[in-house]
C-alpha atoms as a PDB file:
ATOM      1  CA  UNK A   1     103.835  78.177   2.491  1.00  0.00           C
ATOM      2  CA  UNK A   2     101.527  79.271   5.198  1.00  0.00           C
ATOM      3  CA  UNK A   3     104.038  79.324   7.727  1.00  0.00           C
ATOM      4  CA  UNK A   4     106.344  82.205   5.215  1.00  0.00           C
ATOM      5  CA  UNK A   5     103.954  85.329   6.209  1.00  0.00           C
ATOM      6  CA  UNK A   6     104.583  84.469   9.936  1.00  0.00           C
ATOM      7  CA  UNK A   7     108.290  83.971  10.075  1.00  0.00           C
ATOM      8  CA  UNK A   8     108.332  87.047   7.915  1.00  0.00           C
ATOM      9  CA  UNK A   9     106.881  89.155  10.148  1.00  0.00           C
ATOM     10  CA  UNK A  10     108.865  87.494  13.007  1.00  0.00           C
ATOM     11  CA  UNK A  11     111.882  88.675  11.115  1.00  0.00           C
ATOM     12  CA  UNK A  12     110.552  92.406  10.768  1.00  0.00           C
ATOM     13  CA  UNK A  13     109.443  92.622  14.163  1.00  0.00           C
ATOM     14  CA  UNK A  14     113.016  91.468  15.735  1.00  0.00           C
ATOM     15  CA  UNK A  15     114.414  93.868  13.125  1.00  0.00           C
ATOM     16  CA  UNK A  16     112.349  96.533  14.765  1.00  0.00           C
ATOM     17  CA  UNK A  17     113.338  95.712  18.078  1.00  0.00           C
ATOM     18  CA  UNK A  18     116.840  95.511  17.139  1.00  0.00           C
ATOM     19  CA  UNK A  19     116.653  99.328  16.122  1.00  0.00           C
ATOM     20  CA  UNK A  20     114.982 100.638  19.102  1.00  0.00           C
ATOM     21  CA  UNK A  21     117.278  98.983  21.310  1.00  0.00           C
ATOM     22  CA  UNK A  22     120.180 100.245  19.473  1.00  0.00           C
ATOM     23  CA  UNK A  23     119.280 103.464  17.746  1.00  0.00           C
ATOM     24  CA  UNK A  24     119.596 103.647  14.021  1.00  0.00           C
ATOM     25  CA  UNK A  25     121.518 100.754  11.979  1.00  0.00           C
ATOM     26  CA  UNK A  26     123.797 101.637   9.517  1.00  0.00           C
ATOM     27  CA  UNK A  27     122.530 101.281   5.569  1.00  0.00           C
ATOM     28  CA  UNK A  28     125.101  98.561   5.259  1.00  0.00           C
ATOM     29  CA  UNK A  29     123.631  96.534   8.293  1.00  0.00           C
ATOM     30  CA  UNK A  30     120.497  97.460   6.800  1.00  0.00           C
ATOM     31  CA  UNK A  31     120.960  95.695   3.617  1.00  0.00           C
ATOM     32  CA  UNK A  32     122.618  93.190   4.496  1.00  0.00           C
ATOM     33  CA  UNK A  33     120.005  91.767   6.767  1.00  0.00           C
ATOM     34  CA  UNK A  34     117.309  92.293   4.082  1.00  0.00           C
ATOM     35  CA  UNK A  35     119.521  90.502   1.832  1.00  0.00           C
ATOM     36  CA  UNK A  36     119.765  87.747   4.063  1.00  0.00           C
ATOM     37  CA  UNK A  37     116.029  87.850   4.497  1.00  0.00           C
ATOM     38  CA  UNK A  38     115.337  87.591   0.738  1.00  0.00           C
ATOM     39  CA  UNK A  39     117.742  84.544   1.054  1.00  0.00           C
ATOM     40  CA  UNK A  40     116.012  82.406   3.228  1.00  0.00           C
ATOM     41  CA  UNK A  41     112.944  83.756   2.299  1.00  0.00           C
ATOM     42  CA  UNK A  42     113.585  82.112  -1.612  1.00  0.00           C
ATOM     43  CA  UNK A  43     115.096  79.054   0.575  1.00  0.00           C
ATOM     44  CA  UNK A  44     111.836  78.160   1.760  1.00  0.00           C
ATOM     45  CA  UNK A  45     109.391  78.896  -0.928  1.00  0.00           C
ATOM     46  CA  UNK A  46     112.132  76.233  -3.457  1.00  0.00           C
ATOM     47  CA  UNK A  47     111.808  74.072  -0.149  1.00  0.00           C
ATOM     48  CA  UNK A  48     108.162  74.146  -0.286  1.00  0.00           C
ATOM     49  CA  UNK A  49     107.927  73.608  -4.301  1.00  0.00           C
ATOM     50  CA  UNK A  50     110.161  70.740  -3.904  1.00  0.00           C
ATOM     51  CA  UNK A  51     108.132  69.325  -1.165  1.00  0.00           C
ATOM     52  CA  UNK A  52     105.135  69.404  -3.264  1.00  0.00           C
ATOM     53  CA  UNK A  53     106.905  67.521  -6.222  1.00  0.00           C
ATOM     54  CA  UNK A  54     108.410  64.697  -4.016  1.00  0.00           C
ATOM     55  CA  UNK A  55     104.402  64.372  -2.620  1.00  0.00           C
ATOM     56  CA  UNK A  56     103.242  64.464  -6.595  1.00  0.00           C
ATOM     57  CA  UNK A  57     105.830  61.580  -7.650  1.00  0.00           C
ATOM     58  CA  UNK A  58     105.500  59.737  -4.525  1.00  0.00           C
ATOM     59  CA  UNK A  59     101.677  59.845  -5.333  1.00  0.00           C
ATOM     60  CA  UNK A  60     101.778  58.707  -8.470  1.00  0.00           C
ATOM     61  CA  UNK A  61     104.408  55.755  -7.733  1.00  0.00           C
ATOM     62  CA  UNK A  62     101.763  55.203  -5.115  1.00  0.00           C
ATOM     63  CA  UNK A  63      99.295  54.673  -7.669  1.00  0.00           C
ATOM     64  CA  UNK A  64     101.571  52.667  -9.984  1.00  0.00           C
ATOM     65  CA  UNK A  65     101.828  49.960  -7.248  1.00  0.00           C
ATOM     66  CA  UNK A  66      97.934  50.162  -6.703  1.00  0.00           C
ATOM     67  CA  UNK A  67      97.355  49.033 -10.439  1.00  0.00           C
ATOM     68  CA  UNK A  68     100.038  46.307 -10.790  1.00  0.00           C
ATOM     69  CA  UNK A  69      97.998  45.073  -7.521  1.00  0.00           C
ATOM     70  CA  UNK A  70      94.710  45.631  -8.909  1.00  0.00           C
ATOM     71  CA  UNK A  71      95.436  43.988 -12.152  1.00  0.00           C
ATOM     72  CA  UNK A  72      95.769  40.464 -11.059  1.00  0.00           C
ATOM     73  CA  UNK A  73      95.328  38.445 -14.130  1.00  0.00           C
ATOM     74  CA  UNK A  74      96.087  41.352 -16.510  1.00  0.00           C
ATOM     75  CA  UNK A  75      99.705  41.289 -15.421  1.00  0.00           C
ATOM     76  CA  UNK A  76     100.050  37.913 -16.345  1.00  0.00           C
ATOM     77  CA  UNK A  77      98.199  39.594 -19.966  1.00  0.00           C
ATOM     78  CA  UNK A  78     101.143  42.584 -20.069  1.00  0.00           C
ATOM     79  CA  UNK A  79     103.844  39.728 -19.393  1.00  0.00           C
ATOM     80  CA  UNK A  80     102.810  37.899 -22.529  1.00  0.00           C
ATOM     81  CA  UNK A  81     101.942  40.521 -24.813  1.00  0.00           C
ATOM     82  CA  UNK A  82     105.907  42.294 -24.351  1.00  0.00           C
ATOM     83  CA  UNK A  83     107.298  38.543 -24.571  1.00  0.00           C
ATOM     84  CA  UNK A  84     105.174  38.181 -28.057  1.00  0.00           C
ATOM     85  CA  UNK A  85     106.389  42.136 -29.101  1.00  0.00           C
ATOM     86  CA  UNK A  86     110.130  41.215 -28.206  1.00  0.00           C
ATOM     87  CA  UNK A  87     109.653  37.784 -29.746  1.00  0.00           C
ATOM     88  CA  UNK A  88     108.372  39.461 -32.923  1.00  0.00           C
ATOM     89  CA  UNK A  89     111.257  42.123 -32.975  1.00  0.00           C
ATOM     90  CA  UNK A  90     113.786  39.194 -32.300  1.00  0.00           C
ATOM     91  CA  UNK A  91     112.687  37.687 -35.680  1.00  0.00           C
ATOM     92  CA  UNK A  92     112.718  40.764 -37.613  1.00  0.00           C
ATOM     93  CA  UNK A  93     116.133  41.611 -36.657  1.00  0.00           C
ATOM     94  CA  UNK A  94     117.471  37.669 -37.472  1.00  0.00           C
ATOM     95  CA  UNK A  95     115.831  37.927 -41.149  1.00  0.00           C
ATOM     96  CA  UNK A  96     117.412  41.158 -41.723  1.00  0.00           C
ATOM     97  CA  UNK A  97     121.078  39.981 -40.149  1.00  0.00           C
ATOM     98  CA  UNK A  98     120.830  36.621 -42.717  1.00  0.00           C
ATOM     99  CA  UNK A  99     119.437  38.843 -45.725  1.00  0.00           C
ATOM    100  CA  UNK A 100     122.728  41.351 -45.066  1.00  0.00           C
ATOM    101  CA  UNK A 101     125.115  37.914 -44.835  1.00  0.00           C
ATOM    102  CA  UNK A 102     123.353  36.691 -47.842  1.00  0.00           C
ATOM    103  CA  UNK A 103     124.423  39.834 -49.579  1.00  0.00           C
ATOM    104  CA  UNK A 104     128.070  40.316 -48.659  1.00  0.00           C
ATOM    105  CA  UNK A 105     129.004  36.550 -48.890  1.00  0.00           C
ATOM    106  CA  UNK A 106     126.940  34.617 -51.821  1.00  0.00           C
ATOM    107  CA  UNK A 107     125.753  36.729 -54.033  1.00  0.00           C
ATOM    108  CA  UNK A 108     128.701  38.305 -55.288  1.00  0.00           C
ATOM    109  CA  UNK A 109     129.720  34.437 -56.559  1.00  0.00           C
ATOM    110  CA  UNK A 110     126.688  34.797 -58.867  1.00  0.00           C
ATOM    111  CA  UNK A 111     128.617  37.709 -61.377  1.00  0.00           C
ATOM    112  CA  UNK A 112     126.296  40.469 -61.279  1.00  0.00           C
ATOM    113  CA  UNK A 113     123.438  40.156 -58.812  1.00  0.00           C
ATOM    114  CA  UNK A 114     121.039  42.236 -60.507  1.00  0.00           C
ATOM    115  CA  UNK A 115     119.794  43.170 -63.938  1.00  0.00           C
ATOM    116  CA  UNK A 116     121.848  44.261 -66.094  1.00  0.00           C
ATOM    117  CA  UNK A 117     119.694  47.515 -66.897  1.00  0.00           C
ATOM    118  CA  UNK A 118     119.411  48.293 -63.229  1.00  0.00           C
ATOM    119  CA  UNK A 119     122.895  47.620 -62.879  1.00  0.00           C
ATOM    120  CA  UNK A 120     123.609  50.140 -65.938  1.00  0.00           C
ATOM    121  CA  UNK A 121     121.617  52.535 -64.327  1.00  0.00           C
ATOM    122  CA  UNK A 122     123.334  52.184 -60.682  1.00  0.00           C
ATOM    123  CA  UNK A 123     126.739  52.449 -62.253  1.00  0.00           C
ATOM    124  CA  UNK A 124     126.323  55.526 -64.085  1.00  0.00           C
ATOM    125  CA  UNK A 125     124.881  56.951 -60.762  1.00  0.00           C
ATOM    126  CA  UNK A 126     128.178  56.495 -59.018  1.00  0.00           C
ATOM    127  CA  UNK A 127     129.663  57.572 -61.767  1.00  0.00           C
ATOM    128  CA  UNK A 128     128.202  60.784 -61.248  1.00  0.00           C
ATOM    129  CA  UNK A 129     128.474  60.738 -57.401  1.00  0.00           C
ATOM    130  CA  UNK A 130     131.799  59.676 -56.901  1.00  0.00           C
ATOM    131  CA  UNK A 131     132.382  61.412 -53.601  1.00  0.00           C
ATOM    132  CA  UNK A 132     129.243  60.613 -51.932  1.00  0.00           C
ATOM    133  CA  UNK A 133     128.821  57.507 -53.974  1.00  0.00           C
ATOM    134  CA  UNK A 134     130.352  53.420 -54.423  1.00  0.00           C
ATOM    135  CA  UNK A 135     128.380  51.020 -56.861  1.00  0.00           C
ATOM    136  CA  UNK A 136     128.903  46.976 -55.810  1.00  0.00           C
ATOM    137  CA  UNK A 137     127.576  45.932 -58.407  1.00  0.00           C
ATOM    138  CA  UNK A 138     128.654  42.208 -57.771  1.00  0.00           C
ATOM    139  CA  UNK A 139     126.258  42.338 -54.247  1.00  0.00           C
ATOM    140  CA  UNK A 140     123.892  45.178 -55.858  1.00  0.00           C
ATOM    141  CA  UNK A 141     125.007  47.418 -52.901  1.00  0.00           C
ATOM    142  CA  UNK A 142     124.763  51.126 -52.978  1.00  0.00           C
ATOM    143  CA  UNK A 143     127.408  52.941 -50.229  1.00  0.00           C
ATOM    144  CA  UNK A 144     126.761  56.384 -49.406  1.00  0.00           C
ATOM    145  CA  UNK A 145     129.644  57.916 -47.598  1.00  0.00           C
ATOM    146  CA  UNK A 146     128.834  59.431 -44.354  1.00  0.00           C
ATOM    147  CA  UNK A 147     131.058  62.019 -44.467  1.00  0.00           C
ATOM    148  CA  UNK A 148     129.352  63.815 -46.801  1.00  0.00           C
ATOM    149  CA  UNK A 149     126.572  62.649 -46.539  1.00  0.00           C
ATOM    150  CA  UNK A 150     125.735  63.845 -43.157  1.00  0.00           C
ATOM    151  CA  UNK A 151     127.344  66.494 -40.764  1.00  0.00           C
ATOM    152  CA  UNK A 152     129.607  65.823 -37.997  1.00  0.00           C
ATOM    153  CA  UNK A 153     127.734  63.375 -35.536  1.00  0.00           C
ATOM    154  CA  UNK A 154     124.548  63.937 -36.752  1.00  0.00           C
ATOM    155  CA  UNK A 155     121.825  62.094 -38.558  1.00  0.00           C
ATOM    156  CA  UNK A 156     120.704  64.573 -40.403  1.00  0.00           C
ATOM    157  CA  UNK A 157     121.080  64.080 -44.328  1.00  0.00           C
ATOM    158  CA  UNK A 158     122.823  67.350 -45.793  1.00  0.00           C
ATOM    159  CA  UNK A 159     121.245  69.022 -48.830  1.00  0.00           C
ATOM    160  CA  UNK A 160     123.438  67.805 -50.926  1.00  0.00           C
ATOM    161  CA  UNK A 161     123.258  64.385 -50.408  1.00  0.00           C
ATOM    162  CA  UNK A 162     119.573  64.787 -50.402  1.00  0.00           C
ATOM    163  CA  UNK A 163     119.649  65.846 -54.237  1.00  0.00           C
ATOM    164  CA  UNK A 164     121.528  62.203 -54.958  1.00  0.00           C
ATOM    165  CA  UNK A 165     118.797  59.942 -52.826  1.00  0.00           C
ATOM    166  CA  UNK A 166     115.995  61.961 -54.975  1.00  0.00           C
ATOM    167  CA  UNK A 167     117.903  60.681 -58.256  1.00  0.00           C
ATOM    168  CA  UNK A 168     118.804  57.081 -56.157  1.00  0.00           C
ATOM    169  CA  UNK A 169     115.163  57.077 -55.440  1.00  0.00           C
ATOM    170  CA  UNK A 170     114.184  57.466 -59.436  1.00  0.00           C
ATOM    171  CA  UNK A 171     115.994  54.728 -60.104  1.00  0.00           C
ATOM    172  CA  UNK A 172     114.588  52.282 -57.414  1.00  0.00           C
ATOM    173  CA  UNK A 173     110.920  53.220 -58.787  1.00  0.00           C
ATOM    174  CA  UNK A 174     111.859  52.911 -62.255  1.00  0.00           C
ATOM    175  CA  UNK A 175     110.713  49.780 -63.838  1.00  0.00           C
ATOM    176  CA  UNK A 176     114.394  48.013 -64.173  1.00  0.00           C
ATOM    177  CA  UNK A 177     114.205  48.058 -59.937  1.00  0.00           C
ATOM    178  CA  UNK A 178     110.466  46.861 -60.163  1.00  0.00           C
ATOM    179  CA  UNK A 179     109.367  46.113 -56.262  1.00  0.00           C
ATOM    180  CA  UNK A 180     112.750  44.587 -55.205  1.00  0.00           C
ATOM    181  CA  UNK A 181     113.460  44.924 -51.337  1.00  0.00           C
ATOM    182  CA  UNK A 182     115.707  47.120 -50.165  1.00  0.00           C
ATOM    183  CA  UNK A 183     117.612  46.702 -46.687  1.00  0.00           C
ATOM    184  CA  UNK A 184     119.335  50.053 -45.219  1.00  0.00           C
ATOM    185  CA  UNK A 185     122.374  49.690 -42.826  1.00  0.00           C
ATOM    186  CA  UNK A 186     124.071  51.844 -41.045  1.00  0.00           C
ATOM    187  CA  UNK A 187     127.948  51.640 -40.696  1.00  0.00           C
ATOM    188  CA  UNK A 188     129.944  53.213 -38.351  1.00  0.00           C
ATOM    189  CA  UNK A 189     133.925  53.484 -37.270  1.00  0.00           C
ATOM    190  CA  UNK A 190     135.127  52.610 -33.877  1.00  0.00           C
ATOM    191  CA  UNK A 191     135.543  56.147 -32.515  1.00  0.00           C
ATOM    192  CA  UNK A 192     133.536  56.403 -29.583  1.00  0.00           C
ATOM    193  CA  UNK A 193     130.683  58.838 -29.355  1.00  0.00           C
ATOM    194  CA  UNK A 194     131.828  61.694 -26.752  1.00  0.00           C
ATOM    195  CA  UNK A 195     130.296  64.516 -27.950  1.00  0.00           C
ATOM    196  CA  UNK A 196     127.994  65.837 -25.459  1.00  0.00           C
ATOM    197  CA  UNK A 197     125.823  67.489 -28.733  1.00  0.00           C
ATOM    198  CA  UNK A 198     125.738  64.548 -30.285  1.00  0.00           C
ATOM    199  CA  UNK A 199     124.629  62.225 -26.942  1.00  0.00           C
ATOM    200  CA  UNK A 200     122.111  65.180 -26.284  1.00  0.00           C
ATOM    201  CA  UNK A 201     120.744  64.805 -30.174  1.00  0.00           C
ATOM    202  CA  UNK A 202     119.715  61.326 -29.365  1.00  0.00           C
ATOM    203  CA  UNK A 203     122.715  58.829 -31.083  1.00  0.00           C
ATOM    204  CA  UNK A 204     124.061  57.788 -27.155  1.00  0.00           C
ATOM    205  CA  UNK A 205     126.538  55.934 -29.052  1.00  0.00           C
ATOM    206  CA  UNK A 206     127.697  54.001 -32.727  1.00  0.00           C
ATOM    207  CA  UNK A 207     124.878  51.719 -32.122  1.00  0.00           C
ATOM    208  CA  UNK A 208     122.211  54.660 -32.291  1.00  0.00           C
ATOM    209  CA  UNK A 209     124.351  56.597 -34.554  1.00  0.00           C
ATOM    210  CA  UNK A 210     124.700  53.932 -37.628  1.00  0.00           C
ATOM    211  CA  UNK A 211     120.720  53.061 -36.720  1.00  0.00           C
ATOM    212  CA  UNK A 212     119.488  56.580 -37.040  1.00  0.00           C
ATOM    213  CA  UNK A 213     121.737  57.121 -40.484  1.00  0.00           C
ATOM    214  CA  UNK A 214     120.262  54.386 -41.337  1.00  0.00           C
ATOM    215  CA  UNK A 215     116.944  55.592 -40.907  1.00  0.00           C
ATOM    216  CA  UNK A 216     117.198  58.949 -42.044  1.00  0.00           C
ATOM    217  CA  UNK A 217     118.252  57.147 -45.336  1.00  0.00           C
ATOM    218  CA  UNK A 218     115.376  55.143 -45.273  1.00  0.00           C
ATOM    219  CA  UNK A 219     112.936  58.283 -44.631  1.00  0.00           C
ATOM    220  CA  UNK A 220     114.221  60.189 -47.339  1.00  0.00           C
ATOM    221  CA  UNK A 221     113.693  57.151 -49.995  1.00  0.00           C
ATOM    222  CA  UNK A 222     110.205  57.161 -48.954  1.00  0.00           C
ATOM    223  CA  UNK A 223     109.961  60.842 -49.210  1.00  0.00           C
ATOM    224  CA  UNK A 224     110.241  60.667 -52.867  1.00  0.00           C
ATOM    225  CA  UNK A 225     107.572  57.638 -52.941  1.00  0.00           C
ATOM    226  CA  UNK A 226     110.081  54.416 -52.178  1.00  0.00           C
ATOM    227  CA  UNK A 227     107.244  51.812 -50.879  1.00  0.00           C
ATOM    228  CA  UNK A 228     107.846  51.645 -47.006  1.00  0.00           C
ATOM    229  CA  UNK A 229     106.871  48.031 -47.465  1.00  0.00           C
ATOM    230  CA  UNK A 230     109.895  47.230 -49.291  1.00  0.00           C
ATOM    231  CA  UNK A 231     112.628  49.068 -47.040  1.00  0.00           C
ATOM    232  CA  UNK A 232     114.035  47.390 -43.749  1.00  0.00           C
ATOM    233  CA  UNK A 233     116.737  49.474 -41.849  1.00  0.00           C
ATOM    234  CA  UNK A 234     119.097  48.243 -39.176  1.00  0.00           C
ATOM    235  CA  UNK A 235     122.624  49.588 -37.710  1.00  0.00           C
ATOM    236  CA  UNK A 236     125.484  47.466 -37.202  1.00  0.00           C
ATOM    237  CA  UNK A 237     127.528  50.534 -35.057  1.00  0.00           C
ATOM    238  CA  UNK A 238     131.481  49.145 -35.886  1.00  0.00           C
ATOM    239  CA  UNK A 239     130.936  45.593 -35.601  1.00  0.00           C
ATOM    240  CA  UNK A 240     131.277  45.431 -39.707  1.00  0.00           C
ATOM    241  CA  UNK A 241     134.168  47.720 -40.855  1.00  0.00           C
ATOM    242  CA  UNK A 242     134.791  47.368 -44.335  1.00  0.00           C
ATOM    243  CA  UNK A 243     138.554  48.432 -43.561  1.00  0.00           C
ATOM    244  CA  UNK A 244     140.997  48.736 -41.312  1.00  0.00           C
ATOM    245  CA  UNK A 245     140.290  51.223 -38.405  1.00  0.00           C
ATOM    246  CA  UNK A 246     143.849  51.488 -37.681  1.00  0.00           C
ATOM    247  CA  UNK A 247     143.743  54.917 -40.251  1.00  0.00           C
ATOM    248  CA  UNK A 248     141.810  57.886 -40.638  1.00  0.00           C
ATOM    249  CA  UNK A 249     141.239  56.429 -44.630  1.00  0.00           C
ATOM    250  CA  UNK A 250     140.243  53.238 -43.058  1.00  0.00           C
ATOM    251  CA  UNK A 251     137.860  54.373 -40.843  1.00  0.00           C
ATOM    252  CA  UNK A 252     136.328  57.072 -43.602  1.00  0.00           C
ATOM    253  CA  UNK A 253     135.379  53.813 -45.439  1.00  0.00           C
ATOM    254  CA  UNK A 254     133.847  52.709 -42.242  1.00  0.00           C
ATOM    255  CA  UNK A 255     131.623  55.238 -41.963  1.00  0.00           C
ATOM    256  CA  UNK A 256     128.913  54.334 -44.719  1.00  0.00           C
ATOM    257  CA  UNK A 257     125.194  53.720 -45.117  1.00  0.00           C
ATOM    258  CA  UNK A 258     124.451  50.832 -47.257  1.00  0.00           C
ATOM    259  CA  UNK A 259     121.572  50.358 -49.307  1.00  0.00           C
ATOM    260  CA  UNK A 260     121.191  46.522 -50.245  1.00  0.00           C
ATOM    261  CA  UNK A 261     119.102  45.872 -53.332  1.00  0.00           C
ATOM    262  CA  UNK A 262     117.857  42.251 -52.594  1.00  0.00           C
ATOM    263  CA  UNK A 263     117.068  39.530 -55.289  1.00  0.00           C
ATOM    264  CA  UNK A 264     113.595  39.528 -53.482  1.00  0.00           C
ATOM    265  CA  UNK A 265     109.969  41.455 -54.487  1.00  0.00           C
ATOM    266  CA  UNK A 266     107.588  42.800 -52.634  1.00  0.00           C
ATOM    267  CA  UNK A 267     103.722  41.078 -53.206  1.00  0.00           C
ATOM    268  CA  UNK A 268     101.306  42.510 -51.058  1.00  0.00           C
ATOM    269  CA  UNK A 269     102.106  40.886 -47.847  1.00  0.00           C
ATOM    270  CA  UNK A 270     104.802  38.309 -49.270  1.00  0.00           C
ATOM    271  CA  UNK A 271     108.078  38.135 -50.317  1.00  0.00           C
ATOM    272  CA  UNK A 272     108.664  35.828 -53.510  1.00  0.00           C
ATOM    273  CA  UNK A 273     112.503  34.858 -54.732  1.00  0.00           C
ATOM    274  CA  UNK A 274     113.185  36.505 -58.005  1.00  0.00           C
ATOM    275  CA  UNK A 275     115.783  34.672 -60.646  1.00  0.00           C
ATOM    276  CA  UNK A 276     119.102  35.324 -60.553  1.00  0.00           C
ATOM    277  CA  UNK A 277     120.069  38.058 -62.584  1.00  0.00           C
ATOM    278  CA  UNK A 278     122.207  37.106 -65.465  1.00  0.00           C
ATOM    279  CA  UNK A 279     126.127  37.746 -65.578  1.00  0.00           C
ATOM    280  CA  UNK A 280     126.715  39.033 -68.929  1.00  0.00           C
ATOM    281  CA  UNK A 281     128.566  41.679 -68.589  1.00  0.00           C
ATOM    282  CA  UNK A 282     127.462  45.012 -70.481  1.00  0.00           C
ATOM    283  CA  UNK A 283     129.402  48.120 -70.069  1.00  0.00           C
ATOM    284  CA  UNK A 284     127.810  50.808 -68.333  1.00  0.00           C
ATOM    285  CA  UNK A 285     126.311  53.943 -69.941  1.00  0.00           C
ATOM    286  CA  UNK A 286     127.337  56.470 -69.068  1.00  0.00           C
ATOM    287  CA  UNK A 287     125.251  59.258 -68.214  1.00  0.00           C
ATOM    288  CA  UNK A 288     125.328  62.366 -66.842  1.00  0.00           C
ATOM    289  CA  UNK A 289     123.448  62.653 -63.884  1.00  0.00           C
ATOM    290  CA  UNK A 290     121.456  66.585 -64.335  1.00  0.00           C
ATOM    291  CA  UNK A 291     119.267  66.029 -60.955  1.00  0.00           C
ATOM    292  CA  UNK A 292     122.076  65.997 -58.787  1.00  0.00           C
ATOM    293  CA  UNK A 293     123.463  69.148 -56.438  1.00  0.00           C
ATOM    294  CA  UNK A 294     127.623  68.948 -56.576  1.00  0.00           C
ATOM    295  CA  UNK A 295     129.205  67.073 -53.863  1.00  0.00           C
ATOM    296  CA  UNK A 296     132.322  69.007 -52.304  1.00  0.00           C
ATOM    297  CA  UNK A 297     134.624  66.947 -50.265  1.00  0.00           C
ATOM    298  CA  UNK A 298     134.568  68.255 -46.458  1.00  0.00           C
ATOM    299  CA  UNK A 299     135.463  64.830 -45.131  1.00  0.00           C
ATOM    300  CA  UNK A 300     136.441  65.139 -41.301  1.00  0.00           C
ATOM    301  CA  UNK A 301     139.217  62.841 -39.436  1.00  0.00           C
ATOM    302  CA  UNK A 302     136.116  61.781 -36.658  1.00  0.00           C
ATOM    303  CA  UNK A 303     132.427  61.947 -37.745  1.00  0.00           C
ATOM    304  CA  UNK A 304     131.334  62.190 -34.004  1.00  0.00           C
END
């Protein structure tokens, strides 16, 4: 920057000599060489801020290397403590992958797979969402339908939808759902993500999309007091369809969040089994539902 003021007055000065030599310039060569001054003039200062920032990063990469130098024995310290936290995330992720296959494949051969008053009380929640809302009652698995449950590629949960999870939420706290865990997972189709809004919003592709559903879900049942402690979330992107992708009905049923109500309780820092529910079958009550907002159907053919 303290070379600008010079070759600025270098340019007046040959300016000046240029019009004594040659009498009066024209306004349009006039302006057009003060244009072109301005022009390199706004050249040089970006050249000079950009100087400054490649010094400022190559500084502090500088000073990056310095510490992984300096810290000797500490690396070895940072190396085991990310092996431990991956280790530790590794497990999580296993237990919540066997307590989903546990769900979908053995305890629908039990008959119902909760009790039959929670079971009641799920049903006749269904009942009353049926286009945001599917009951399993033989797996104790709530589906909420993406669609309308959140907007076009996003992982925001709509208003509506928010007004059933208060109610779903009710129900979980009530004393029929006691402290059983819950597992949250987030189901996408097999539609790419190419939305630039929806990349830019965070959900890169089905794998962050059908996580942060997932999540989102998971906030809003501990919004209206759900124990954190009992709620795991994961997202399986398309890698469990629950239909046929081949059709835009097929891959509507794909797109789902699924809350899992496990045969498992929450004790302070344990889990304990809890017995198998039995599978007498009662009919359902059936209920009006007065706390939830009316779902209209604005299903799209791609939720991306």
């Amino acid at each position: 920057m303290a070379r600008m003021p010079q070759w600025i007055g270098t340019a007046a000065m040959t300016f000046a000599i240029a019009a004594t030599l040659t009498g009066c310039v024209s306004q349009e060569q006039y302006s057009a060489l003060k244009l072109e001054r301005d022009r390199l003039t706004a050249q040089l200062a970006n050249a000079e801020k950009e100087g400054s920032s490649a010094r400022a990063e190559a500084d502090l990469y500088k000073r990056s290397l310095d510490a992984i130098k300096n810290s000797g024995d500490n690396k070895d310290g940072l190396i085991a403590n990310l092996t431990s936290q991956n280790a530790s995330m590794q497990t999580t992720l296993d237990e919540l992958n066997r307590k989903y296959g546990d769900a979908m494949n053995n305890m629908g051969k039990l008959g119902t797979a909760l009790p039959i008053p929670l079971t009641n009380d799920l049903t006749a929640f269904a009942q009353a969402n049926p286009d945001l809302v599917e009951f399993d009652s033989a797996r104790g698995i709530v589906k909420f339908k993406s669609d309308l449950t959140f907007a076009l590629g996003s992982a925001d949960v709509k208003p509506e939808a928010k007004s059933a999870i208060a109610r779903f939420a009710q129900i979980l706290n009530g004393p029929s759902a006691a402290n059983y865990e819950l597992l949250v997972a987030g189901h996408t189709d097999n539609v790419r993500v190419n939305n630039p809004a929806t990349i830019s919003a965070g959900h890169k592709d089905n794998w962050y999309l059908s996580a942060h559903r997932a999540i989102s879900v998971g906030k809003e049942l501990m919004g209206h007091n759900t124990s954190p402690q009992r709620i795991g979330v994961i997202g399986y992107a398309d890698q469990r369809p629950a239909a046929d992708n081949g059709s835009d009905a097929g891959r509507s049923k794909n797109r789902r969040v699924e809350v899992l109500i496990l045969p498992t309780t929450v004790r302070g820092n344990t889990v304990a089994q809890t017995p198998s529910a039995t599978p007498k079958a009662v009919a359902p009550k059936s209920v009006p539902n007065k706390d939830t907002a009316t779902i209209f159907d604005t299903t799209p053919a791609a939720n991306k």
